[in-house]
C-alpha atoms as a PDB file:
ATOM      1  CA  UNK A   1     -15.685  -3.663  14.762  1.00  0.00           C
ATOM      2  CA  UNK A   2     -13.312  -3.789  12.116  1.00  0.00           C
ATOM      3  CA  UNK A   3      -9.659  -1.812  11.512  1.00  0.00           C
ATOM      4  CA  UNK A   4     -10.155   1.440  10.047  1.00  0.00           C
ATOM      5  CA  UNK A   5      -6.456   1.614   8.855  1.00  0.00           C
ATOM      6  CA  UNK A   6      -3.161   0.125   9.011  1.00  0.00           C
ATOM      7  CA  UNK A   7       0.164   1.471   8.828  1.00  0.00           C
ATOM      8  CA  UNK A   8       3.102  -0.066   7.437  1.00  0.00           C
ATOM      9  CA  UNK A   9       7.077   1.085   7.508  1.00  0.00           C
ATOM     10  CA  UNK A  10       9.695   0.973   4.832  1.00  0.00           C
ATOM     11  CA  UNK A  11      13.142   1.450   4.572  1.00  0.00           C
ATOM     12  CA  UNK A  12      14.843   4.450   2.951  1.00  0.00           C
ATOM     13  CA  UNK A  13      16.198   2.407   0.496  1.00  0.00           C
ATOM     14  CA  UNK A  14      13.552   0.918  -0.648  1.00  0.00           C
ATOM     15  CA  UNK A  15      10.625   3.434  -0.051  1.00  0.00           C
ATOM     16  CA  UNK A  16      10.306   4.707  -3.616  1.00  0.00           C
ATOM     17  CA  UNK A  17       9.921   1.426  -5.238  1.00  0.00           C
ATOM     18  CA  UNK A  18       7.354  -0.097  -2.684  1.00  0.00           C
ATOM     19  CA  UNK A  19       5.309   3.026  -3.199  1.00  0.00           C
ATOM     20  CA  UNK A  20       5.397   2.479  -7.161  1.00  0.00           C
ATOM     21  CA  UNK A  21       4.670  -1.484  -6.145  1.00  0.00           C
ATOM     22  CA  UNK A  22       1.778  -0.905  -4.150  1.00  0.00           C
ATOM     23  CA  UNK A  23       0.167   1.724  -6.302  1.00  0.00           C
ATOM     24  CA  UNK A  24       0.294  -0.675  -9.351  1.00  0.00           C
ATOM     25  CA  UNK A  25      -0.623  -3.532  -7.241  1.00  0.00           C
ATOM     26  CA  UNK A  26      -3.612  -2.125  -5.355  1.00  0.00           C
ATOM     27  CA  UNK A  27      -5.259  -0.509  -8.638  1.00  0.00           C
ATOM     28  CA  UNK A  28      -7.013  -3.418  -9.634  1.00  0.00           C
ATOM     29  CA  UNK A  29      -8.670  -3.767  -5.876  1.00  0.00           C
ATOM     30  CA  UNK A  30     -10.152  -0.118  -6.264  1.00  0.00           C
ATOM     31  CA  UNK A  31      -7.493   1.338  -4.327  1.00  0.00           C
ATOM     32  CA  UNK A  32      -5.019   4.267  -5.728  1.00  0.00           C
ATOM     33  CA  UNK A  33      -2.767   6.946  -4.079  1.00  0.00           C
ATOM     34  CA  UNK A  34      -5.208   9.375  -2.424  1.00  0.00           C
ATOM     35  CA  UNK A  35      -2.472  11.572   0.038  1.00  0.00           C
ATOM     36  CA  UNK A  36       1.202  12.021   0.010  1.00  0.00           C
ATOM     37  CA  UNK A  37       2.651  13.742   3.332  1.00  0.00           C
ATOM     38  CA  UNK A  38       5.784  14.489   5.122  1.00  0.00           C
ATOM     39  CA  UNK A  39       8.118  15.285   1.609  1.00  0.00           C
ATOM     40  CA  UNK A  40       6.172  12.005   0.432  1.00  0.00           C
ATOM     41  CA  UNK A  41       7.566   9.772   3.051  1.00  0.00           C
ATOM     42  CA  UNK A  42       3.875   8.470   4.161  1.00  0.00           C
ATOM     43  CA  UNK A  43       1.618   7.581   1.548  1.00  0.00           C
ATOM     44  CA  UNK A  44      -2.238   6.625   2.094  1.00  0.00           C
ATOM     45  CA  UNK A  45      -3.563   4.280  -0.130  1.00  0.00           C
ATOM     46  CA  UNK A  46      -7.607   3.452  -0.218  1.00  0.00           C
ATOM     47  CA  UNK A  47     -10.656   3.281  -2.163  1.00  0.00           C
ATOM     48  CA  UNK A  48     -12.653   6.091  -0.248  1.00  0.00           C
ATOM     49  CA  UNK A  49     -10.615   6.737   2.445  1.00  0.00           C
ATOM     50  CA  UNK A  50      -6.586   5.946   3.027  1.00  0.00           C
ATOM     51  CA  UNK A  51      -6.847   2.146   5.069  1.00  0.00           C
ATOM     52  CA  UNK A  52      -3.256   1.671   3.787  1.00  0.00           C
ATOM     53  CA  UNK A  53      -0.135   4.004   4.940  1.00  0.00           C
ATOM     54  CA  UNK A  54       3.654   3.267   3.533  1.00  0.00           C
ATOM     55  CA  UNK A  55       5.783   5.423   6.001  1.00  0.00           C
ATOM     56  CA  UNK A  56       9.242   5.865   5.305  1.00  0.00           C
ATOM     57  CA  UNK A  57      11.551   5.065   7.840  1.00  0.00           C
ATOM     58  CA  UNK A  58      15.377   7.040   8.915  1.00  0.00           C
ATOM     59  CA  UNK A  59      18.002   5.458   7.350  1.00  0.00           C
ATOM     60  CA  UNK A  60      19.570   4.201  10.253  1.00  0.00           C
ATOM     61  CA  UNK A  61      16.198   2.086  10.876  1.00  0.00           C
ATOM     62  CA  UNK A  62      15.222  -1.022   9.518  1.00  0.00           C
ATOM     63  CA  UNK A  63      11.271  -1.958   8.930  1.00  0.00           C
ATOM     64  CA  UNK A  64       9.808  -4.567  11.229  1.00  0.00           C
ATOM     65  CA  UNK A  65       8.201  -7.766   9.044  1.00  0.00           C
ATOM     66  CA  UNK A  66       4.489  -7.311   8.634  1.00  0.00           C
ATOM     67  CA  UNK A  67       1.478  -9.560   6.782  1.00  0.00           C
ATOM     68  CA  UNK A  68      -1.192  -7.549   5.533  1.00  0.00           C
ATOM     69  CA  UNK A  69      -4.112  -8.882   3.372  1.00  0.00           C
ATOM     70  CA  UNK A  70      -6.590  -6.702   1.572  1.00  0.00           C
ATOM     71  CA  UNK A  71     -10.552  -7.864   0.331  1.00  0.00           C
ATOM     72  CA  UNK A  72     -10.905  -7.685  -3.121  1.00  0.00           C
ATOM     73  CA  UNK A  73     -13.952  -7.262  -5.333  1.00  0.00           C
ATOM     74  CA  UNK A  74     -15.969 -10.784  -5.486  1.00  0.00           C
ATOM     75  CA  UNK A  75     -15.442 -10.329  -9.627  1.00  0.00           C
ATOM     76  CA  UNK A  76     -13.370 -12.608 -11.198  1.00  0.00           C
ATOM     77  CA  UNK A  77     -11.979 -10.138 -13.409  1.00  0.00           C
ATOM     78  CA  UNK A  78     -10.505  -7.882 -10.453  1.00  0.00           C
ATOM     79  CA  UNK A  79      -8.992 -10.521  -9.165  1.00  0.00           C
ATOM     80  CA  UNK A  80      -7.163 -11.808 -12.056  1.00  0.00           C
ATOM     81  CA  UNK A  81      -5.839  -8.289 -13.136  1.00  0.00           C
ATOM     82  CA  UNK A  82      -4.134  -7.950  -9.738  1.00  0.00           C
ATOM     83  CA  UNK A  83      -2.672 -11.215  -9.727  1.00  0.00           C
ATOM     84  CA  UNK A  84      -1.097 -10.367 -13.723  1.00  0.00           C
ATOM     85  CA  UNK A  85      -0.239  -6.977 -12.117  1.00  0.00           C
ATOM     86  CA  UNK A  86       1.864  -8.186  -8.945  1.00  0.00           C
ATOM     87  CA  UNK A  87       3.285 -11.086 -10.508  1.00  0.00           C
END
């Protein structure tokens, strides 16, 4: 069985720009922004369906630290253009 979708929390202060950041970063991949919810304060990224949520967290919270890795196309090319793209 695998995960059918993860959620991940951001700050208030920093929700807008990790939302640009992961929509750049996770083009090459396949995936793009495919629902915005909540006055855009969660986000669901994916291919076909949204396996990656941003939620944006009350100011008065702060986001807990989190590793998250995503599978990428086996091409070469893919993989190159999202390296240029997050770096």
């Amino acid at each position: 069985m695998t995960i059918n979708h993860v959620f991940m929390w951001a700050s208030a202060a920093r929700s807008e720009s990790l939302q640009a950041f992961y929509r750049a970063v996770l083009r090459p991949i396949g995936y793009t922004e495919m629902i915005r919810a909540n006055d855009g304060n969660l986000v669901g990224y994916g291919s076909d369906y949204p396996y990656f949520w941003l939620q944006t967290l009350s100011a008065d919270k702060n986001p807990l630290p989190t590793h998250i890795a995503f599978d990428a196309p086996s091409e070469y090319s893919s993989i190159q253009m999202w390296w240029r793209t997050k770096l």
